[in-house]
N, C-alpha and C. Protein backbone atom coordinates (compact mmCIF):
# COMPACT_ATOMS: atom_id res chain seq x y z
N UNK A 1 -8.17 -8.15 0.89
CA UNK A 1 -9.19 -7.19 1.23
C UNK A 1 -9.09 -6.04 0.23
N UNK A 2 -10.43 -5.56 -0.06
CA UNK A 2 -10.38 -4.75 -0.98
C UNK A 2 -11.45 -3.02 -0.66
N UNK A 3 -10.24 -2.09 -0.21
CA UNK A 3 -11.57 -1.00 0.26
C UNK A 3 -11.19 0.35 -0.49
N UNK A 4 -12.51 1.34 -0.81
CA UNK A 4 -12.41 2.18 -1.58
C UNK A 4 -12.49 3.59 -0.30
N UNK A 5 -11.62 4.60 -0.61
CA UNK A 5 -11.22 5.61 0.32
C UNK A 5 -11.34 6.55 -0.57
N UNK A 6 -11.54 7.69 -0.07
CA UNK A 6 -10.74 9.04 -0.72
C UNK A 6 -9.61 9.82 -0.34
N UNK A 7 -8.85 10.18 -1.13
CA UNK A 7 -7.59 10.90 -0.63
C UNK A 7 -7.66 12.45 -1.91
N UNK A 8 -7.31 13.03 -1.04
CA UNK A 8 -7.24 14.48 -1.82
C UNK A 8 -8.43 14.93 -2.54
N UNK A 9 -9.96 14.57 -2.46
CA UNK A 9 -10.84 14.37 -3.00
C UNK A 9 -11.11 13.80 -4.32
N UNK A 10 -10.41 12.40 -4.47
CA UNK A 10 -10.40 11.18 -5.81
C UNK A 10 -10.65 10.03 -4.49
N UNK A 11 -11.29 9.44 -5.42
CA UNK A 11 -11.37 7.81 -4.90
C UNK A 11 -10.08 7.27 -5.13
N UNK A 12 -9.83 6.48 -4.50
CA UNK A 12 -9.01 5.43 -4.69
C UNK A 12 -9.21 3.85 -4.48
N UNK A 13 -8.50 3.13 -5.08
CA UNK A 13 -9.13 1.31 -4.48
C UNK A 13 -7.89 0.93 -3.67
N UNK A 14 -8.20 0.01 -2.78
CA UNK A 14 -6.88 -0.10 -2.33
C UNK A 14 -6.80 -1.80 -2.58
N UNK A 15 -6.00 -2.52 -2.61
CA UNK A 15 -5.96 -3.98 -2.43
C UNK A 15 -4.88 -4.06 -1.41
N UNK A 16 -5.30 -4.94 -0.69
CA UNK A 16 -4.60 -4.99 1.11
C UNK A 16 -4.16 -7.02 1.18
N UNK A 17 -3.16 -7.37 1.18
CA UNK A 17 -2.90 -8.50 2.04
C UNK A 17 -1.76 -9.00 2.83
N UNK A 18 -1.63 -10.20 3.45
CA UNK A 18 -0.56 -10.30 4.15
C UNK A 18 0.56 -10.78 3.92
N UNK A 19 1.51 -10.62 4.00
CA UNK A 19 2.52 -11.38 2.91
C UNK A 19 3.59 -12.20 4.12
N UNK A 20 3.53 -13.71 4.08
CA UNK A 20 3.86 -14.44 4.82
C UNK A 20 5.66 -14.74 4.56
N UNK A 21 6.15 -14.66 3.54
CA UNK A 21 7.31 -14.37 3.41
C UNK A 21 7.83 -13.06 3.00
N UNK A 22 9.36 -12.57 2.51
CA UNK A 22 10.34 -11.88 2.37
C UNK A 22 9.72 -11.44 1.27
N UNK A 23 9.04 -9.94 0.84
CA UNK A 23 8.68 -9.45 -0.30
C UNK A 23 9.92 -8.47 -1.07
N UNK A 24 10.47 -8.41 -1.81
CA UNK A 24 11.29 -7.79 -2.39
C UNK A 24 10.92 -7.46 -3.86
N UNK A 25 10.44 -5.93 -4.16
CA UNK A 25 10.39 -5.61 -5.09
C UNK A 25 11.38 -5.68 -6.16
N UNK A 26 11.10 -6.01 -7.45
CA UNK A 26 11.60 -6.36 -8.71
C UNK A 26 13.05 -5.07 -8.57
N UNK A 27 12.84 -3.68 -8.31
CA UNK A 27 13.67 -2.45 -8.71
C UNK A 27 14.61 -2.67 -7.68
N UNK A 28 14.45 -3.31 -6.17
CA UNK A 28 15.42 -3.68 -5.11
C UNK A 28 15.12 -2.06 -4.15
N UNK A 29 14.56 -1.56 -4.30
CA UNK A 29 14.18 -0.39 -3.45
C UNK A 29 13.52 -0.56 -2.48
N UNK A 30 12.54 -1.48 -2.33
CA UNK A 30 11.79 -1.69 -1.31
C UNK A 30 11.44 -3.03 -0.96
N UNK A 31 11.74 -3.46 0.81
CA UNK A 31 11.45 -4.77 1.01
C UNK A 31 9.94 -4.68 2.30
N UNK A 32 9.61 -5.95 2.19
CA UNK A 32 8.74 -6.17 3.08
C UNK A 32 8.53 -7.38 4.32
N UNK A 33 9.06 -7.02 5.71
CA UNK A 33 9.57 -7.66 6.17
C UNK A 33 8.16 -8.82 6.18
N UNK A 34 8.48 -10.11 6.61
CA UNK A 34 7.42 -11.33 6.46
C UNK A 34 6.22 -11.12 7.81
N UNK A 35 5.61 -11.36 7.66
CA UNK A 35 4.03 -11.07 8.35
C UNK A 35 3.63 -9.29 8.14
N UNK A 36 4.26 -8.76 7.48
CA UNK A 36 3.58 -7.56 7.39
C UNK A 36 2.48 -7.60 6.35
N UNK A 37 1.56 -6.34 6.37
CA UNK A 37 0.75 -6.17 4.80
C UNK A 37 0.93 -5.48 4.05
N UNK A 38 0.43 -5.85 3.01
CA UNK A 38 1.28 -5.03 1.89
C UNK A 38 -0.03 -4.19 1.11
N UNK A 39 -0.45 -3.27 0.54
CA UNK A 39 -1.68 -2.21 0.21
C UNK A 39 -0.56 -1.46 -1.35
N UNK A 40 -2.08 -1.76 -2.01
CA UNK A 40 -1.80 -1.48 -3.42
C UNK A 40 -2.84 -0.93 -3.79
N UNK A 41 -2.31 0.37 -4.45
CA UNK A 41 -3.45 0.92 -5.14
C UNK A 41 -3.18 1.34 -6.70
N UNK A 42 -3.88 0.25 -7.07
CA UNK A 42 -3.87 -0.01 -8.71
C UNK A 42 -4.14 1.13 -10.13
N UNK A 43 -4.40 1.95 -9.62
CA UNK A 43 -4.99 3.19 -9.99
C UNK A 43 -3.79 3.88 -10.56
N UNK A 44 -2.95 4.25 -9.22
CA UNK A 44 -1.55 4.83 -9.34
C UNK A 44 -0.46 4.43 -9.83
N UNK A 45 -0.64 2.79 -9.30
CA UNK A 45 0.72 1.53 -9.61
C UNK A 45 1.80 2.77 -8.47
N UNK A 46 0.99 2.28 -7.21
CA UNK A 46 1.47 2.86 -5.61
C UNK A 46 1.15 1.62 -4.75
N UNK A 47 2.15 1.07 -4.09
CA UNK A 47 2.17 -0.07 -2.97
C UNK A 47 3.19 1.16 -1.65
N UNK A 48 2.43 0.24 -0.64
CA UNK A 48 2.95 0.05 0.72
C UNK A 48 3.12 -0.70 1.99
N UNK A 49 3.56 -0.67 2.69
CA UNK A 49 2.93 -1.90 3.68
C UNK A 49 3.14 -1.74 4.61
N UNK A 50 3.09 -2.28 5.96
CA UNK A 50 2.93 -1.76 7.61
C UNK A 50 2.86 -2.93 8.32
N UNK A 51 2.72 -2.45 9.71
CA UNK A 51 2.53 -3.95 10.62
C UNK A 51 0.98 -4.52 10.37
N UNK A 52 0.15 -3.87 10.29
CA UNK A 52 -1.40 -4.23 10.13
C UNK A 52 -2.12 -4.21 8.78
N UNK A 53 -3.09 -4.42 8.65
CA UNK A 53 -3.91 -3.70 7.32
C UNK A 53 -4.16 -2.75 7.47
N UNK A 54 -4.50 -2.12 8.46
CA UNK A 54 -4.78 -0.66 8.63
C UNK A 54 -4.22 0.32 8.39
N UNK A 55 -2.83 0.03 8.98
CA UNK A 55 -1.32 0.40 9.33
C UNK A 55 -0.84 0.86 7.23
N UNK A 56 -0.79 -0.30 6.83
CA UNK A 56 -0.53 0.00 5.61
C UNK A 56 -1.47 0.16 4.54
N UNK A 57 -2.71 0.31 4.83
CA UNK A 57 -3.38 1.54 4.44
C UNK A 57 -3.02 3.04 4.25
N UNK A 58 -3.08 2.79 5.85
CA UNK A 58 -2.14 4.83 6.42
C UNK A 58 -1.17 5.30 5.26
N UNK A 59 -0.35 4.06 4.91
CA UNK A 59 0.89 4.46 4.53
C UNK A 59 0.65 4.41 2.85
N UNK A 60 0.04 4.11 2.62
CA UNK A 60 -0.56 3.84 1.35
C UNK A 60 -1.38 5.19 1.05
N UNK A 61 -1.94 5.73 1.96
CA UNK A 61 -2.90 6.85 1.56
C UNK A 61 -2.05 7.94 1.57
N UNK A 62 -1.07 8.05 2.80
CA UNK A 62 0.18 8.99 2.63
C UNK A 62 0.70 8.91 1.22
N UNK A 63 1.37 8.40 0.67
CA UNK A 63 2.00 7.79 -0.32
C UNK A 63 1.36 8.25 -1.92
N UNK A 64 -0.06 8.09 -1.70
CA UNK A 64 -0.99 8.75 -2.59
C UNK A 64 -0.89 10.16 -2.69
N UNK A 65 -0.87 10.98 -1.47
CA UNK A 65 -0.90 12.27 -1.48
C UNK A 65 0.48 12.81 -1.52
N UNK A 66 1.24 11.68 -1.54
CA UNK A 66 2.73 12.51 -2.34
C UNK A 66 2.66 12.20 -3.13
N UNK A 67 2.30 11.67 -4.28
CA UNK A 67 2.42 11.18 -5.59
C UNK A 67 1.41 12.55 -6.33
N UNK A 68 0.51 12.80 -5.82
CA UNK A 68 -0.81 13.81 -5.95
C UNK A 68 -0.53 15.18 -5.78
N UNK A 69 0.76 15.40 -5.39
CA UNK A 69 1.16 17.09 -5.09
C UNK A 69 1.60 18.06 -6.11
C-alpha cells in the first residue's frame, strides 16, 4: 500500500506492507517481529512498523517529525 500524508507541512509517501517473517535490519538495530507492518518513507530513507498498517504509519509519521526537528 502506498499513501501520501503530510507531516510538519511536507508531503511525504509512505510504502506500507506486511512482513510475514523475522525482519532484521542490515545495521542489527532494529527488528520486526513476523505479522507486523513495516512503513517506509522513501523520501527520508525512514522505516517503521507496528501491529497494523495504520499502527505503523503512526509510527512512521512520528519518526518523520523527529528526523524534521
Amino acid at each position: 500500500m502506498t499513501v501520501k500524508s503530510m507531516v510538519k507541512g511536507r508531503e511525504m509517501t509512505a510504502v506500507i506492507w506486511k512482513e510475514e517473517e523475522q525482519f532484521v535490519r542490515t545495521e542489527g538495530a532494529e527488528q520486526c517481529p513476523a505479522g507486523h507492518s513495516i512503513s517506509l518513507c522513501p523520501q527520508f530513507d525512514i522505516s517503521s512498523f507496528g501491529k497494523s498498517q495504520e499502527e505503523a504509519l503512526e509510527n512512521l509519521k512520528d519518526a518523520v517529525k523527529l528526523f524534521l526537528l
